[in-house]
Protein backbone atom coordinates (compact mmCIF):
# COMPACT_ATOMS: atom_id res chain seq x y z
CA UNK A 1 -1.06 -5.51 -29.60
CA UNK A 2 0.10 -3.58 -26.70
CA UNK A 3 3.89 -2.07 -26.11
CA UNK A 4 6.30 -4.08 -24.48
CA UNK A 5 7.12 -3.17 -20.74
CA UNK A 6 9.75 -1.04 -20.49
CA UNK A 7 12.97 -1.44 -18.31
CA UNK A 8 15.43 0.98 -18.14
CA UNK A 9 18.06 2.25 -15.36
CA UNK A 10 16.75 5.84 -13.98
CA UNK A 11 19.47 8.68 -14.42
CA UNK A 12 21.09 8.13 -10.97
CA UNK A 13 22.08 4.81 -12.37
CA UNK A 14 20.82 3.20 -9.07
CA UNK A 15 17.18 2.76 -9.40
CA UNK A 16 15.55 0.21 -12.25
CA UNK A 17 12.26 1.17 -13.60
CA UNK A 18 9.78 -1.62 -14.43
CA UNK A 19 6.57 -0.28 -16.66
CA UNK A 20 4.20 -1.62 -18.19
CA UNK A 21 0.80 -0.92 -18.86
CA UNK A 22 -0.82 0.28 -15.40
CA UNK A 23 1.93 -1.17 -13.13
CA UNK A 24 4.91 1.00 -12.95
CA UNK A 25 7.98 0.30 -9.81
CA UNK A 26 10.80 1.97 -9.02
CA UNK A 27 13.40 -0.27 -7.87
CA UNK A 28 16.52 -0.54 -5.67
CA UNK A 29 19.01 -2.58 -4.20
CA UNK A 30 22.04 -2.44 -1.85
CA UNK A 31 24.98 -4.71 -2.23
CA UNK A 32 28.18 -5.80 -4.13
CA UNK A 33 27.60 -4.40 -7.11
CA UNK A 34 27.74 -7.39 -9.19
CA UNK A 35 24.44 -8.65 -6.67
CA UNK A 36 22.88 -5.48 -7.66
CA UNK A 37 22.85 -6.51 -10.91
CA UNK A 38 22.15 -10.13 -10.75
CA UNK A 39 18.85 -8.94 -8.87
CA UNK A 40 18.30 -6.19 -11.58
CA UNK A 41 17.91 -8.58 -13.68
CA UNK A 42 16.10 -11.32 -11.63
CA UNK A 43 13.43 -8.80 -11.32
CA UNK A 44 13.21 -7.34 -14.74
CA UNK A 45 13.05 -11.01 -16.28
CA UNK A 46 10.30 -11.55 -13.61
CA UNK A 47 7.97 -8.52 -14.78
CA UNK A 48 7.94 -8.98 -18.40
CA UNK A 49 4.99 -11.29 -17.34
CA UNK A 50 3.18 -10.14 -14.56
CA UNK A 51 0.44 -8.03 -16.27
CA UNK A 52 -0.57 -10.85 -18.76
CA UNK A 53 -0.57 -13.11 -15.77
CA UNK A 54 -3.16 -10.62 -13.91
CA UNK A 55 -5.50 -10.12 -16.90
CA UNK A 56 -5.75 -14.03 -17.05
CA UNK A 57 -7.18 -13.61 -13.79
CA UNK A 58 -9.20 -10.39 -13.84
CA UNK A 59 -12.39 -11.29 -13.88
CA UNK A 60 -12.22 -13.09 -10.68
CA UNK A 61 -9.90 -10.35 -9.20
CA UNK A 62 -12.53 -8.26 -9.63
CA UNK A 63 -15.35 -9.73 -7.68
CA UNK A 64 -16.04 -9.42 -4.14
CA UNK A 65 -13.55 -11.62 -2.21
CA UNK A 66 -15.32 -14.35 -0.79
CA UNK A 67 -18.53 -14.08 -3.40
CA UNK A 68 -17.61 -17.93 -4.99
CA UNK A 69 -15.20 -20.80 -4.38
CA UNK A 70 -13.18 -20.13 -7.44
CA UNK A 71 -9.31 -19.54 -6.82
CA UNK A 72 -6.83 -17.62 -9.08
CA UNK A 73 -4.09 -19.44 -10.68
CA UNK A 74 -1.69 -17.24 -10.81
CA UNK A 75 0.72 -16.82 -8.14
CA UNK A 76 0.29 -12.78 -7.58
CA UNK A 77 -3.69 -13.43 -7.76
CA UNK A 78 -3.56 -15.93 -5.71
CA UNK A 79 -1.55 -13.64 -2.84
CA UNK A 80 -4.25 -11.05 -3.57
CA UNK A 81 -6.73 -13.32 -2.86
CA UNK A 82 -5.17 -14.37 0.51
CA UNK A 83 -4.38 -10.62 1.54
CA UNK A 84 -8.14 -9.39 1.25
CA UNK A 85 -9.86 -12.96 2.35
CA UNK A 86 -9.56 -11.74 6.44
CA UNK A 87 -11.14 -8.71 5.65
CA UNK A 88 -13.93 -9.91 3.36
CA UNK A 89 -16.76 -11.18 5.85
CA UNK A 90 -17.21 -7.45 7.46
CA UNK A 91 -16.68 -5.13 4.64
CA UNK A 92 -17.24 -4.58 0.91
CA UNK A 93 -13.63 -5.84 -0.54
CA UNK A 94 -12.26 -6.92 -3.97
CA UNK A 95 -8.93 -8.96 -4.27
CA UNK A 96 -7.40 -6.26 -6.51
CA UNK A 97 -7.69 -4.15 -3.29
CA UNK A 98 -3.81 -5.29 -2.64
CA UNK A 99 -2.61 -5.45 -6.59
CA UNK A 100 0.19 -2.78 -6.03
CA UNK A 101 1.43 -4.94 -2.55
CA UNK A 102 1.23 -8.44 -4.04
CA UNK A 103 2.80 -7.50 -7.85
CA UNK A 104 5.60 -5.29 -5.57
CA UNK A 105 6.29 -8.48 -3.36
CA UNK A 106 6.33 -11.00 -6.13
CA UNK A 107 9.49 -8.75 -7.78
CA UNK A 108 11.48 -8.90 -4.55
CA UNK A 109 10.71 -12.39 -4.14
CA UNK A 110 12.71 -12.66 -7.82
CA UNK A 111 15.22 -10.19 -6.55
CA UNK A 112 16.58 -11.79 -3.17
CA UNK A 113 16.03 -15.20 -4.63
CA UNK A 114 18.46 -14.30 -7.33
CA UNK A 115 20.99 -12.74 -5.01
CA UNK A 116 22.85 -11.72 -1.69
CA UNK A 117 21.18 -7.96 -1.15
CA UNK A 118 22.13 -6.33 1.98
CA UNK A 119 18.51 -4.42 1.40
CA UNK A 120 16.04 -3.66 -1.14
CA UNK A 121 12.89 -2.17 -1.79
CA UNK A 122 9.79 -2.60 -4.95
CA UNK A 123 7.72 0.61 -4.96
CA UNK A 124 4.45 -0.05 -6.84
CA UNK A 125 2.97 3.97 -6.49
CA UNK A 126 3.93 4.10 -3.09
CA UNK A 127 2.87 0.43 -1.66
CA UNK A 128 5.93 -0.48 -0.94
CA UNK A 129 8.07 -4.33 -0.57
CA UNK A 130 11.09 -4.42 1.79
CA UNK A 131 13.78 -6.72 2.22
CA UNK A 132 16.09 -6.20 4.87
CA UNK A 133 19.64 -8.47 5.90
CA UNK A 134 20.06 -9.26 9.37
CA UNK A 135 20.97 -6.26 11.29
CA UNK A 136 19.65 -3.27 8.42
CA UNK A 137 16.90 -0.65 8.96
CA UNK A 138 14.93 1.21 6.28
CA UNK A 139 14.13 4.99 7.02
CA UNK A 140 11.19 5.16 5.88
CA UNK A 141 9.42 9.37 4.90
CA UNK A 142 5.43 9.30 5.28
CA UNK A 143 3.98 11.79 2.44
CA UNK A 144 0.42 13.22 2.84
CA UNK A 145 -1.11 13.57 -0.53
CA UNK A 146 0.10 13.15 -4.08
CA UNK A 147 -0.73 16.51 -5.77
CA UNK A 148 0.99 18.53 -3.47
CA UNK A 149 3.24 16.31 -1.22
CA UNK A 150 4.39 17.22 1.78
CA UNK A 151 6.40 15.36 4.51
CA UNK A 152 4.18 14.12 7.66
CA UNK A 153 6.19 11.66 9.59
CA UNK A 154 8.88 9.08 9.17
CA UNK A 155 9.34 5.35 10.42
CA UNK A 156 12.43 3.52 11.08
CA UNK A 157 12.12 -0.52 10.65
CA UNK A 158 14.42 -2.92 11.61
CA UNK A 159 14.73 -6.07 9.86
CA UNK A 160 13.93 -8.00 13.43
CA UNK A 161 10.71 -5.83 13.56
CA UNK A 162 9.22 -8.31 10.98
CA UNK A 163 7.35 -5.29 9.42
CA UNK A 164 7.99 -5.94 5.45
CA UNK A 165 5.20 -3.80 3.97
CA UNK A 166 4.11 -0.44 3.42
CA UNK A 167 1.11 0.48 1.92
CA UNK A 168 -0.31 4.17 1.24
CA UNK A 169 -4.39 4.33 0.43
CA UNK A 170 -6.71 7.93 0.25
CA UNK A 171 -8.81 9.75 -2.11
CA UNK A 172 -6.38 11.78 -3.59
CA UNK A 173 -4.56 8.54 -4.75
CA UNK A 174 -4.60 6.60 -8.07
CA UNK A 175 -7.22 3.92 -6.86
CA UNK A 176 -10.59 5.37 -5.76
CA UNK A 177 -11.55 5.37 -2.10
CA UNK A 178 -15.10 5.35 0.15
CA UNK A 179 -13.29 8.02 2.72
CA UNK A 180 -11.56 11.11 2.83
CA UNK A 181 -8.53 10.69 4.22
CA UNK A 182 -5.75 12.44 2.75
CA UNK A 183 -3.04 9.80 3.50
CA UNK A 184 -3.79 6.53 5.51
CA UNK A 185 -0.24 4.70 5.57
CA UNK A 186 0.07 0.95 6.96
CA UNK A 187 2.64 -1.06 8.20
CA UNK A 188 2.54 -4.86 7.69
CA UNK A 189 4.01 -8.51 7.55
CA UNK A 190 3.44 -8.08 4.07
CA UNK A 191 3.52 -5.49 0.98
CA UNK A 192 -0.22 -7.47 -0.21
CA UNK A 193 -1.92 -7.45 3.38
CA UNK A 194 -0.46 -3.80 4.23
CA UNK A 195 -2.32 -2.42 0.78
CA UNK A 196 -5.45 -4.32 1.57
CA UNK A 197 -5.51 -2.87 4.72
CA UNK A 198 -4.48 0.53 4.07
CA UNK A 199 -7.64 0.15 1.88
CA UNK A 200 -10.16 -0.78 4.45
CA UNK A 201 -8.48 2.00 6.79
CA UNK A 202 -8.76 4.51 4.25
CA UNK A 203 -12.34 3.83 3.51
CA UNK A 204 -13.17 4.35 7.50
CA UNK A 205 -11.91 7.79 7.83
CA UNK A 206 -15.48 9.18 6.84
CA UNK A 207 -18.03 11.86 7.50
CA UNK A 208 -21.40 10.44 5.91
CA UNK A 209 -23.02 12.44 4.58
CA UNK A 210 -21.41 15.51 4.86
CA UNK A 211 -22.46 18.35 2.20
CA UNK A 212 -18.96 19.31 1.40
CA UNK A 213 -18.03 15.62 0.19
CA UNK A 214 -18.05 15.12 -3.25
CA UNK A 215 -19.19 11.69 -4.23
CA UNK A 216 -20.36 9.58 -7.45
CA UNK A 217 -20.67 6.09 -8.90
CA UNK A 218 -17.50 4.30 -9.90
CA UNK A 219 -18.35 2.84 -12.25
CA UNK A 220 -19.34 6.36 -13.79
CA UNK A 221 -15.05 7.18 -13.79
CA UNK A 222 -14.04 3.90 -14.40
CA UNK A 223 -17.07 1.20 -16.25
CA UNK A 224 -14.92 -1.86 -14.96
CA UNK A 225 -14.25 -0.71 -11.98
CA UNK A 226 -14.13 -3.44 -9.46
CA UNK A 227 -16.25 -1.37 -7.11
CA UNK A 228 -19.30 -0.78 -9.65
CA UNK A 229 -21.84 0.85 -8.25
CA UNK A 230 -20.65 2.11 -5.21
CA UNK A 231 -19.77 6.11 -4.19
CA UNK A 232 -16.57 7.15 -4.49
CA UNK A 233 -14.60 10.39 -3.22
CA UNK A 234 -14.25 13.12 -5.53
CA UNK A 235 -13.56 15.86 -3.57
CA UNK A 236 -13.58 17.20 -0.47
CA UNK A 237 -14.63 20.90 0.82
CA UNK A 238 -13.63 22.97 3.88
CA UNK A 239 -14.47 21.09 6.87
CA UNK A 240 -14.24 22.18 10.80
CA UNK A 241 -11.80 21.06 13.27
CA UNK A 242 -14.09 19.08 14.99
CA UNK A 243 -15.14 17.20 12.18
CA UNK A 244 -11.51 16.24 10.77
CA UNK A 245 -11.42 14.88 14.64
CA UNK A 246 -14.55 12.75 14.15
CA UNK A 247 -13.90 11.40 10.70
CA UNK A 248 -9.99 10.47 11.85
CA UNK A 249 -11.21 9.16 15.07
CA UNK A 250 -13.66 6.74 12.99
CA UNK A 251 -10.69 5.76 10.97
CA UNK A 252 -8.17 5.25 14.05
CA UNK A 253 -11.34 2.76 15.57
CA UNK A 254 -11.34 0.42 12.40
CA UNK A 255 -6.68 0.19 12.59
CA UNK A 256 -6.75 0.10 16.32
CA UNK A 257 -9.21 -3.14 15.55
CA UNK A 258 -7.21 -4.33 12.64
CA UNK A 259 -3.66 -4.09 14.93
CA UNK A 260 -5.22 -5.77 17.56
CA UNK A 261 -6.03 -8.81 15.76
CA UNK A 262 -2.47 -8.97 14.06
CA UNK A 263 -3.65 -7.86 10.40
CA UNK A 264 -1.34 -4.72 10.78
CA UNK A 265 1.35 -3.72 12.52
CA UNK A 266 0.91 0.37 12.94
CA UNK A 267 -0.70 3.09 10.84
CA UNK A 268 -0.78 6.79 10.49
CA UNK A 269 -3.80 8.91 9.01
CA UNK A 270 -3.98 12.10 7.76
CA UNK A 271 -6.70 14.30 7.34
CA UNK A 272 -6.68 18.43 6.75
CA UNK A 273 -3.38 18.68 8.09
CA UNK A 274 -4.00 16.23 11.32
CA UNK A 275 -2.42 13.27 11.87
CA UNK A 276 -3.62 10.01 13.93
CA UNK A 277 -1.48 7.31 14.88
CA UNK A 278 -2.08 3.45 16.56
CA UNK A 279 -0.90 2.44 19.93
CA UNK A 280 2.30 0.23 20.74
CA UNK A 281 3.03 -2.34 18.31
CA UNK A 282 6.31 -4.84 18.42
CA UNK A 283 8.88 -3.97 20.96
CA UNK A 284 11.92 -1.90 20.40
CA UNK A 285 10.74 -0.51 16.47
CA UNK A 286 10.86 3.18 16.11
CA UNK A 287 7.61 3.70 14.22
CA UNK A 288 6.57 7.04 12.78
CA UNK A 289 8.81 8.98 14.88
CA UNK A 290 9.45 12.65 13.62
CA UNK A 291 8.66 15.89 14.52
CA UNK A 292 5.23 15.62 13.23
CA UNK A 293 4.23 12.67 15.25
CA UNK A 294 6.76 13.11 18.12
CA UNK A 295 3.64 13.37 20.50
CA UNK A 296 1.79 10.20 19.48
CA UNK A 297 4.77 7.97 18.40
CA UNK A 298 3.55 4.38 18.08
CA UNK A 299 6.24 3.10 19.80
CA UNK A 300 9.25 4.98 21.83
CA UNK A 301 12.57 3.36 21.13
C-alpha cells in the first residue's frame, strides 16, 4: 500500500502543497481570504484522486498517441489525449507527454469552480495552470535549467491575452528529452497543450549526431518508460557558437510552425547561454520582455 498524498500549507502560509507519489504542485491563490480557502480545499479534495485515476489509465497513456482507437476514461487522460492528438501524425508522441499540464489544469478547474479567485496558479515542476479575473496579469520569470537556475527572461500575460499555460521541457529536466536544449518554455491556451508542445519543441533543438552529445536507450534509465527504445539526452559537452546557433535555429523552425498553426502562442529556447524567441503573437501581450530578450521580444507592448 502506498502513503497517502500529502497536503500541507508551505511556511509562508500562502502556498498549498499537493504530493503524492510522482506528482507534486505548489499552489496559490489571490482573493478574500475566506475564497482562498474554499479553493484550498476544492483543490486538495480534488488531488487525493488524481494519481489512482492516471494509473487506471497508464497503459494506454503510454502508447504512441494515435497507435489504436481506444480512449481514456478518465477526465485528466482524456485531456492528455486531446493535447498530444495534433501533434501525433508528424512526430513520435505519447499522451503522458502533457501529464504535468493536464493534472495542473484539472486542480484549477476544482479551484475556480469552488470559488471567486481574483488569480491563481497550479505548478506541476514548472508546467504551469493560470487563472486570471478580468483585468489581472501574471508576471511570469523564465528559468534556464534546473541544477543551477538562473533567470533568462520574463513574460507578462494579461487575462485578455487568452494565454493560460506555461510549460517548461529540456534535458536537464525531470522527463527525458530527444534534444539539448537547456530550457524550451511555451506559452499556450492551455497548461496540457503548452507541455505537449514544449515537448515536441524541446526535442527539435538538436545537433545529430554530434560527438559531444551523450545519448542512450530509455528504457535503459527508466524500463517503462513511455519512450522505450528511443535515445535520450544524457549530457551534453562543449559545443561552438555556431553550433548552439544551428541546433536553436532547428528548434525556433519546428515553434515558428507550431505558432503559426495556433498550437502555441510564443516560446523561448535556451541553449549554452543563448536565447531564441518566436515572432508576434496576440496583440497588445508583453511576452518575454526583459533585459535578456529585450532585442527579440515576441511582442512590443
Amino acid at each position: 500500500m502506498r502513503e497517502p498524498a500529502v497536503i500541507r500549507m508551505l511556511p509562508d502560509g500562502r502556498r498549498l502543497h499537493l504530493h503524492d507519489g510522482p506528482i507534486d504542485l505548489v499552489v496559490e491563490a489571490f482573493g478574500p481570504a475566506e475564497s482562498v480557502r474554499a479553493a484550498y480545499g476544492a483543490g486538495a479534495a480534488r488531488f487525493v484522486s488524481v494519481l489512482d485515476e492516471l494509473c487506471g489509465d497508464l497503459t494506454l497513456l503510454r502508447q504512441r498517441a494515435g497507435a489504436g482507437p481506444r480512449r481514456p476514461e478518465g477526465p485528466i487522460a482524456r485531456r492528455m489525449f486531446e493535447a498530444v492528438e495534433p501533434f501525433a501524425e508528424e512526430t513520435f508522441i505519447t499522451p503522458m507527454a502533457a501529464v504535468a499540464g493536464a493534472v495542473a489544469e484539472e486542480i484549477l478547474g476544482a479551484m475556480v469552480s469552488a470559488a471567486e479567485l481574483e488569480r491563481a496558479y497550479v505548478n506541476n515542476g514548472g508546467d504551469i495552470a493560470l487563472y486570471f479575473a478580468p483585468g489581472r496579469q501574471w508576471s511570469v520569470a523564465l528559468v534556464d535549467r534546473p541544477d543551477k537556475p538562473s533567470l533568462f527572461g520574463r513574460a507578462i500575460l494579461r487575462a485578455e491575452d487568452g494565454i493560460r499555460g506555461i510549460a517548461t521541457s529540456g534535458w536537464r529536466g525531470r522527463s527525458f528529452s530527444l534534444g539539448i536544449a537547456d530550457a524550451v518554455t511555451v506559452l499556450g491556451e492551455t497548461a496540457a497543450r503548452a507541455d505537449a508542445a514544449a515537448t515536441i519543441v524541446a526535442n527539435a533543438v538538436d545537433l545529430p549526431g554530434h560527438p559531444a552529445i551523450e545519448r542512450i536507450e530509455a528504457r535503459e534509465i527508466s524500463p517503462d518508460s513511455d519512450l522505450g527504445d528511443l535515445r535520450v539526452t544524457r549530457g551534453v559537452g562543449a559545443l561552438e557558437a555556431d553550433e548552439i546557433q544551428k541546433a536553436l535555429a532547428r528548434g525556433l523552425d519546428q515553434a515558428e510552425r507550431l505558432r503559426a498553426t495556433g498550437l502555441i502562442r510564443a516560446a523561448a529556447l535556451r541553449l549554452g547561454g543563448e536565447t531564441r524567441v518566436t515572432s508576434e503573437v496576440a496583440e497588445g501581450a508583453a511576452l518575454f520582455a526583459g533585459d535578456p530578450l529585450r532585442e527579440r521580444s515576441v511582442l512590443h507592448a
